[in-house]
Protein backbone atom coordinates (compact mmCIF):
# COMPACT_ATOMS: atom_id res chain seq x y z
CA UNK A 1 -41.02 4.46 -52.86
CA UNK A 2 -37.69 4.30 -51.32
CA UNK A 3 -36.87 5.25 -47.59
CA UNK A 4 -34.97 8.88 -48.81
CA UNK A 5 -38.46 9.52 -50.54
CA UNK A 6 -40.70 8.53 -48.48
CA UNK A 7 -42.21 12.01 -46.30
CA UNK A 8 -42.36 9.67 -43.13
CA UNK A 9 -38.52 9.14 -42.90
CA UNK A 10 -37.81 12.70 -43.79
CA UNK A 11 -40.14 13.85 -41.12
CA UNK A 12 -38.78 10.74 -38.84
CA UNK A 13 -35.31 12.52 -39.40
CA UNK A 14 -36.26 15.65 -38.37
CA UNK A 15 -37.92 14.48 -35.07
CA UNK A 16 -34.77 12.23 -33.96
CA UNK A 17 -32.44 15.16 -34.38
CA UNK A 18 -34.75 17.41 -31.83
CA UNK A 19 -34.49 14.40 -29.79
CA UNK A 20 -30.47 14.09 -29.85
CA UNK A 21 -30.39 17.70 -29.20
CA UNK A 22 -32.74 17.35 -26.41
CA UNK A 23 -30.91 14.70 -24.79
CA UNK A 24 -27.31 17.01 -25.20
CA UNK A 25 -29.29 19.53 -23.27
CA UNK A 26 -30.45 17.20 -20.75
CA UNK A 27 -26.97 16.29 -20.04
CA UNK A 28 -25.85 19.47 -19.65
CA UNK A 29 -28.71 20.30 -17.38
CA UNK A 30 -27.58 17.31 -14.88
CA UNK A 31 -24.39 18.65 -14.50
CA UNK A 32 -25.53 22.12 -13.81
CA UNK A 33 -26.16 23.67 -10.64
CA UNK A 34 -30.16 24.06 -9.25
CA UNK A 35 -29.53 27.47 -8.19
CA UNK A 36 -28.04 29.05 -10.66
CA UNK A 37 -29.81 30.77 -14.18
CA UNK A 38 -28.48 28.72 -16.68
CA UNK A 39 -30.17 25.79 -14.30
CA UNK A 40 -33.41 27.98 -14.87
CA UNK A 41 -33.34 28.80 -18.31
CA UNK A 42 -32.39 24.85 -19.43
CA UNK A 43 -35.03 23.71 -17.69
CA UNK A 44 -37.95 25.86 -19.38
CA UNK A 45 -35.61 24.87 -22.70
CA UNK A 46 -36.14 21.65 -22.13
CA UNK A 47 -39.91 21.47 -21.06
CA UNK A 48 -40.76 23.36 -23.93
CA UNK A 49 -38.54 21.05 -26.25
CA UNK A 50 -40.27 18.14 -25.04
CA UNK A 51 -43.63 19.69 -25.77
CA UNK A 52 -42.99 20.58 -29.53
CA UNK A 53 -41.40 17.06 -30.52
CA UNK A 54 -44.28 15.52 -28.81
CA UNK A 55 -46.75 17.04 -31.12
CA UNK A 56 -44.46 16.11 -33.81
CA UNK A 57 -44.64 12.41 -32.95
CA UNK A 58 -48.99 12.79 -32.37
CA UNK A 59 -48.67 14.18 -35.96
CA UNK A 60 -46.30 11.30 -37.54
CA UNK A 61 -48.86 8.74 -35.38
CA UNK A 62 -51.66 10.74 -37.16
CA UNK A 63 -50.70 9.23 -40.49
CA UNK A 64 -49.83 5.93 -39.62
CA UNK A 65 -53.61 5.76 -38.49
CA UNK A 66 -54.30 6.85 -41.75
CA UNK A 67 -51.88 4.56 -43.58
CA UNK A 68 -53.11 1.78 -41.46
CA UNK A 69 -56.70 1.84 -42.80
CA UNK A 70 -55.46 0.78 -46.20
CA UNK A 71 -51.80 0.07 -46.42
CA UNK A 72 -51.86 -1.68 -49.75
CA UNK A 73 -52.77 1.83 -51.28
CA UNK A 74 -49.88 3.42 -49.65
CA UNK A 75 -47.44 0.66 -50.44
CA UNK A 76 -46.97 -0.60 -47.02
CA UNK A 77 -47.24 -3.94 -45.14
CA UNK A 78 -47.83 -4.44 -41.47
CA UNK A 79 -44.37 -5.06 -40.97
CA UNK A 80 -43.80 -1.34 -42.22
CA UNK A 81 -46.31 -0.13 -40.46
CA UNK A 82 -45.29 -2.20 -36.70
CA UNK A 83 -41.57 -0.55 -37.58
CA UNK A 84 -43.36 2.55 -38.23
CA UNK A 85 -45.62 2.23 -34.48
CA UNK A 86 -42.88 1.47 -32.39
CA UNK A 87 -40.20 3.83 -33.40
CA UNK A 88 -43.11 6.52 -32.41
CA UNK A 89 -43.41 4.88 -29.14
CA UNK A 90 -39.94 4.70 -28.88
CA UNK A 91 -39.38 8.76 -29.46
CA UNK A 92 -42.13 9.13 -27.31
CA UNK A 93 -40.33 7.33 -24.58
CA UNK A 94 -37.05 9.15 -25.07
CA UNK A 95 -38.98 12.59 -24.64
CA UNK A 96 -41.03 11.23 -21.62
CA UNK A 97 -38.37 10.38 -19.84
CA UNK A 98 -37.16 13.74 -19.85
CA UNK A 99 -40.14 15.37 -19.52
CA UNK A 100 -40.62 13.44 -15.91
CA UNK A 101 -36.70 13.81 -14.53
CA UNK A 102 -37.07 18.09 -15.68
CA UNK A 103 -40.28 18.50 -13.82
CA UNK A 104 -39.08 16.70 -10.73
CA UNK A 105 -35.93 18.78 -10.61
CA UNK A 106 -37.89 21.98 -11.26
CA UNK A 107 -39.70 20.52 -8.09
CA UNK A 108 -37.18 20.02 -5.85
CA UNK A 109 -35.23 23.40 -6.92
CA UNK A 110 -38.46 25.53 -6.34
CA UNK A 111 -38.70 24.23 -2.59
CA UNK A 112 -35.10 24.37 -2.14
CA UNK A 113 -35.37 27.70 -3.48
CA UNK A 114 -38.69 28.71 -1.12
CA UNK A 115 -36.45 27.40 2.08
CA UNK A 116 -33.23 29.12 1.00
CA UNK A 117 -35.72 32.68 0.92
CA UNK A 118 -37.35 31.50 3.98
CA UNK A 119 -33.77 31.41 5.52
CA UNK A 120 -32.60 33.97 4.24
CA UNK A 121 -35.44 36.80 5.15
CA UNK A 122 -34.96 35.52 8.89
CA UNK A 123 -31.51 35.82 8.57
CA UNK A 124 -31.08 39.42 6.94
CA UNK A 125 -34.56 41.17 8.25
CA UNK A 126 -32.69 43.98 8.58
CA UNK A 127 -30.43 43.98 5.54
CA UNK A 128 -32.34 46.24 3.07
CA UNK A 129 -29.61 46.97 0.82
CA UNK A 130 -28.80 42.84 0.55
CA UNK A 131 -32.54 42.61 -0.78
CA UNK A 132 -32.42 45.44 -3.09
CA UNK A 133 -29.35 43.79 -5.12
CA UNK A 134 -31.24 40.46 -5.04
CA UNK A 135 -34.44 42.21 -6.73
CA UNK A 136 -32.27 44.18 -8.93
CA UNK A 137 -30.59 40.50 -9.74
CA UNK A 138 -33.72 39.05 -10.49
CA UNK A 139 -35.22 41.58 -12.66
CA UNK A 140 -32.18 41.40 -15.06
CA UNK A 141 -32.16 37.41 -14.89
CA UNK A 142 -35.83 37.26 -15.78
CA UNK A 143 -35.21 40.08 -18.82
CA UNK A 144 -32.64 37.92 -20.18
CA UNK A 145 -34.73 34.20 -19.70
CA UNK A 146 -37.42 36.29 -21.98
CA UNK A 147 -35.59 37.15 -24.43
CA UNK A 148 -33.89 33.81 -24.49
CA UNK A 149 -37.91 32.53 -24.83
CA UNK A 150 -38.44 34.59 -27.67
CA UNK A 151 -35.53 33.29 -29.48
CA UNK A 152 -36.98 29.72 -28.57
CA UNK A 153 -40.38 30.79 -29.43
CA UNK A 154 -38.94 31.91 -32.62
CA UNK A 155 -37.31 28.25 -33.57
CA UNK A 156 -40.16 26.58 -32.30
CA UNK A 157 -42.76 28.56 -35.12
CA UNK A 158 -39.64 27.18 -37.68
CA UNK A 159 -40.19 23.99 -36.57
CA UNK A 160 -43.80 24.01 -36.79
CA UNK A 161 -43.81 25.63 -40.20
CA UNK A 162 -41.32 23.47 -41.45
CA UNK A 163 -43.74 20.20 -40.25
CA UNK A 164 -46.91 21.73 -41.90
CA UNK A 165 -44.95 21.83 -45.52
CA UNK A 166 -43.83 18.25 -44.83
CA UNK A 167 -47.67 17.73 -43.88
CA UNK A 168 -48.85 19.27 -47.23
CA UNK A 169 -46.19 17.53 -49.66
CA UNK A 170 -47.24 14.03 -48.30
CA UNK A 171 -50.95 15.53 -48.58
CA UNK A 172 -50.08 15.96 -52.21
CA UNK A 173 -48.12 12.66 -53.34
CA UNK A 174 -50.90 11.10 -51.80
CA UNK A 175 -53.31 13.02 -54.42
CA UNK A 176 -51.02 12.47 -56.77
CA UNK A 177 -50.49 8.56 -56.60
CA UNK A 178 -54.24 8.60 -56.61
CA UNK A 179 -54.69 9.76 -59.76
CA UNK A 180 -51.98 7.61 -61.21
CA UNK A 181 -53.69 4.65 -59.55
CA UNK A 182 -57.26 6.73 -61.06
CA UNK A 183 -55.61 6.77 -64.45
CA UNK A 184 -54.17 3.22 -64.49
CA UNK A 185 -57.33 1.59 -63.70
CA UNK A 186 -59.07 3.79 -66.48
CA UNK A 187 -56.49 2.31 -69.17
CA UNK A 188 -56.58 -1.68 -67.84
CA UNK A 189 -60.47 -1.31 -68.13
CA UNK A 190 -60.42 -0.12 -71.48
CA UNK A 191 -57.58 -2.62 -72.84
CA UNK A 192 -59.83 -4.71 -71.69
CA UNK A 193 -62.75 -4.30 -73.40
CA UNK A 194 -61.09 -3.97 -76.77
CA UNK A 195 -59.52 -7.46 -76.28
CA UNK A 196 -62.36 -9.07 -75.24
CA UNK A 197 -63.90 -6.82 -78.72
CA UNK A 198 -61.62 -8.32 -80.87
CA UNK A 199 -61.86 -12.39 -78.86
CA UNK A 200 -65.16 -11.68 -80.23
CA UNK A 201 -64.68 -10.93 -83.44
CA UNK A 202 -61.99 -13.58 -83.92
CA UNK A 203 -64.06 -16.22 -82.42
CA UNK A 204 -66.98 -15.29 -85.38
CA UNK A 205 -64.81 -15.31 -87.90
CA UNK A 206 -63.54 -18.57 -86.68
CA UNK A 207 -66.88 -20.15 -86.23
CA UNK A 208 -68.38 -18.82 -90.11
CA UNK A 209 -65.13 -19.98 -91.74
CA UNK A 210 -65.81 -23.72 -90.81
CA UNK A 211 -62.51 -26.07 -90.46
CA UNK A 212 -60.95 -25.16 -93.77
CA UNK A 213 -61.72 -21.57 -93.64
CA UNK A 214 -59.26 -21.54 -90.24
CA UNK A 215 -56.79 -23.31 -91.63
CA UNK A 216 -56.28 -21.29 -94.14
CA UNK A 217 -56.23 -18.01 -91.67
CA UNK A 218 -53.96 -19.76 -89.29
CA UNK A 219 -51.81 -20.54 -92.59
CA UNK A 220 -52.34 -16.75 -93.46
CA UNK A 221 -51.31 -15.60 -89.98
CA UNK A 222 -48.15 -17.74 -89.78
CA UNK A 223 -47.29 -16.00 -93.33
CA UNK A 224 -47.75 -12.86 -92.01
CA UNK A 225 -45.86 -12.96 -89.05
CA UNK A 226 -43.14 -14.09 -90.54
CA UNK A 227 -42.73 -11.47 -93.07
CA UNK A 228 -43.18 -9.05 -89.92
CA UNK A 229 -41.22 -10.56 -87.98
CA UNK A 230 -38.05 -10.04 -91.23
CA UNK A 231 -39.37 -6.48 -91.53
CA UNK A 232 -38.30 -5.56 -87.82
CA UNK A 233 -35.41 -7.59 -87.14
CA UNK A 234 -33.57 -8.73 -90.38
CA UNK A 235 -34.24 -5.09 -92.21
């Protein structure tokens, strides 16, 4: 089975184009401020990113375990399979790396966030109105990072779906490369048998015919593959 064929590169393909996505995000995240939404809503993008191709790669791991067990049945070698191993740990890498620099950011941004409230509420105890746009701020900022979720929410249950029908067509070529290998072994066992049938029977004609008796059939066989042999190729 060729590379373009086989349902580990296409889902291998899939997974490394979340992860070059993820990483354009990630960049654009560094470069934006901690206190502003977009900062906010990239960084739950991102977390939640990391989390989905994650399970992708525990799933693609999944069925190198499986492939493992017997990788002459799958077509493999351990050389596939150790290319196989550590371009999983390498995604998984990519993604953790991420995952750790996000978290500490959303860290540091929720304590520079506490002190700038602290601050603030000792600066403006008195300004009421300065409070009420803040909360009215807020309220809109947090309507807009759900429905921003839901849209993500939305891609993510693609994503998923899309990985369960790559799941069930390997599920299948793998039934149905068992019944070819079911099938061939039926029709070697029984070619079998009918040569060693007619061994058999040759080697009893052979032994009741005496010396002359095979010359003669040897004689008779030459004959007869000759005139076959004009039949096919000279007629």
């Amino acid at each position: 089975m060729s590379s373009a064929q086989d349902p580990f590169y296409v889902v291998r393909e899939e997974i490394q184009d979340s992860i070059d996505k993820l990483q354009h995000s990630f960049h654009r995240w560094e470069q934006t401020a901690s206190n502003t939404g977009e900062y906010v809503h990239l960084t739950k993008e991102l977390l939640t990113n990391c989390e989905s191709i994650e399970w992708q790669v525990d799933e693609l791991e999944k069925t190198i375990t499986v492939a493992s067990r017997d990788p002459a049945y799958y077509g493999l070698d351990e050389v596939e399979l150790s290319r196989r191993r550590n371009w999983t740990v390498s995604a998984r890498n990519q993604v953790g790396t991420v995952r750790r620099a996000v978290e500490k950011g959303k860290s540091n941004s929720a304590i520079s966030k506490h002190q700038d409230l602290t601050g603030a509420s000792r600066t403006n105890y008195y300004s009421t109105q300065d409070n009420d746009d803040f909360i009215s701020s807020e309220s809109d900022r947090q309507q807009l990072l759900m429905r921003q979720q839901d849209d993500e929410l939305d891609e993510l249950s693609e994503s998923v779906q899309r990985i369960g029908n790559v799941g069930l067509t390997i599920h299948d070529e793998l039934n149905s490369q068992e019944r070819i290998l079911n099938d061939l072994s039926f029709e070697i066992e029984t070619t079998s048998n009918r040569l060693d049938f007619v061994q058999k029977k040759v080697a009893m004609v052979m032994k009741k015919a005496g010396i002359k008796g095979q010359i003669l059939l040897i004689v008779f066989l030459v004959v007869l593959f000759i005139i076959l042999f004009v039949l096919v190729f000279l007629t």
